[in-house]
Protein backbone atom coordinates (compact mmCIF):
# COMPACT_ATOMS: atom_id res chain seq x y z
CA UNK A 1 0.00 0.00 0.00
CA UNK A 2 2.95 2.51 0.28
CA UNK A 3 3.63 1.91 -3.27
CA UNK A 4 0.43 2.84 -3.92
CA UNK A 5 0.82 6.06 -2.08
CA UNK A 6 3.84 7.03 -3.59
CA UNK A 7 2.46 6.41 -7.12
CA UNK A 8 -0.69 8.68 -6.06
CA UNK A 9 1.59 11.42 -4.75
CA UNK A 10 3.89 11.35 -7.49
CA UNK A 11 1.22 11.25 -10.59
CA UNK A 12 -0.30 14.81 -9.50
CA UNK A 13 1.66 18.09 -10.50
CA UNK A 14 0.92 21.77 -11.00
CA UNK A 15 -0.69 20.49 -14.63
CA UNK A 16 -3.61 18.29 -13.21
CA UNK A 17 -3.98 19.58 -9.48
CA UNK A 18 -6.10 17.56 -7.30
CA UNK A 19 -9.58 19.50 -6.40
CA UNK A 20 -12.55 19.18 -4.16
CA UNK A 21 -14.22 15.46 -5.00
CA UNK A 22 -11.07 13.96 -6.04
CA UNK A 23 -10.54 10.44 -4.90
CA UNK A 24 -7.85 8.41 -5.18
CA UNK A 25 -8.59 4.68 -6.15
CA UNK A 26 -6.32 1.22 -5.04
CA UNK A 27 -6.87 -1.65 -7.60
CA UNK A 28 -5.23 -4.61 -7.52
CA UNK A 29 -2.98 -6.61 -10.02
CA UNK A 30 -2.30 -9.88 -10.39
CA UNK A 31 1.47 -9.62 -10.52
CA UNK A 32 4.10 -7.58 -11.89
CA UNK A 33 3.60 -8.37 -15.55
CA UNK A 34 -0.23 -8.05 -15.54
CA UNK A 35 0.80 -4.20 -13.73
CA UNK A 36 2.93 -3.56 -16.82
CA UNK A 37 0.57 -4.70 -19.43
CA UNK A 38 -2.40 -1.85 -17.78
CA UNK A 39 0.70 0.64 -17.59
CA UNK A 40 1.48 -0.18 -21.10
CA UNK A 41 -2.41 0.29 -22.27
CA UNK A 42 -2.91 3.62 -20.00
CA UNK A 43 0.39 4.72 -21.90
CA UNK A 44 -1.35 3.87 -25.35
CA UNK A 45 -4.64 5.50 -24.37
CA UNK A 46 -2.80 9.15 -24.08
CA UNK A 47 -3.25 8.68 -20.23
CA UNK A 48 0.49 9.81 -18.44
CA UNK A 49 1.68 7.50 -15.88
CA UNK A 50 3.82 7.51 -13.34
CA UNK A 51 5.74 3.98 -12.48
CA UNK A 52 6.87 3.33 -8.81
CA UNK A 53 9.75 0.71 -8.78
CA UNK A 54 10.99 -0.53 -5.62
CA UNK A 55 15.04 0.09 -5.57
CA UNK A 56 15.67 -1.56 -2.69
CA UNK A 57 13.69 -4.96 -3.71
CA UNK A 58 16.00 -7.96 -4.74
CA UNK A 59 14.60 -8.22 -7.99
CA UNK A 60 16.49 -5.33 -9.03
CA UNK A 61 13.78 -2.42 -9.24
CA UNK A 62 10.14 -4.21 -9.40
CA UNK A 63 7.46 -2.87 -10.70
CA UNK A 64 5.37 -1.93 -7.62
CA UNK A 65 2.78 0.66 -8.34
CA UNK A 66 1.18 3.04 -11.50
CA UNK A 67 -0.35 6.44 -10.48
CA UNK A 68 -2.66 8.23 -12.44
CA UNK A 69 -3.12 12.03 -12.50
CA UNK A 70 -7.04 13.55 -11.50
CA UNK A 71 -9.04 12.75 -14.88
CA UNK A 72 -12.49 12.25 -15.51
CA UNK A 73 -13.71 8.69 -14.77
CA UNK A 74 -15.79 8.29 -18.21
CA UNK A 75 -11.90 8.64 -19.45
CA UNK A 76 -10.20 5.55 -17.07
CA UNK A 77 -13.40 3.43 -16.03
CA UNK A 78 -13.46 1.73 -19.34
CA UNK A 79 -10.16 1.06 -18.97
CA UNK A 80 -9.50 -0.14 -15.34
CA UNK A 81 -13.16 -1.54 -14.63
CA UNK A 82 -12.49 -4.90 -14.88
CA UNK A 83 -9.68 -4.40 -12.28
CA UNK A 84 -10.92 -5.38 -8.42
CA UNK A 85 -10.34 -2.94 -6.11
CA UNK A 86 -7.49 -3.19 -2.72
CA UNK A 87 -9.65 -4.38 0.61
């Protein structure tokens, strides 16, 4: 769940600033490759992404995390929906 932090924190910026009514959103992955392949279609659906790899892991820099700047959710939903979400 830090990962998932860190990914949230690092995806906003002075372009897409987070207002009143914005919620962040944990879904879960099955594993690092099925987190690269919904990086890799975010990335080919003009959404910007920011990766959060874990340095320190022993797999030299995993994949831990994708953040998402604020966007509309008719833009993401049809892209994430199918994803379930962190409990």
């Amino acid at each position: 769940m830090a990962q998932m932090l860190h990914a949230a924190g690092r995806s906003a910026s002075k372009d897409s600033p987070h207002r009143i009514g914005t919620y962040a959103i944990a879904l879960h992955a099955k594993d690092e490759a099925h987190l690269r392949e919904i990086g890799w279609e975010l990335f080919k659906a003009g959404i910007r992404i920011t990766l959060v790899h874990e340095p320190d892991s022993p797999w030299n820099g995993s994949l831990m995390a994708i953040g998402c700047p604020p966007m509309a959710r008719d833009k993401i939903k049809p892209l994430l929906s199918k994803l379930p979400l962190v409990r």
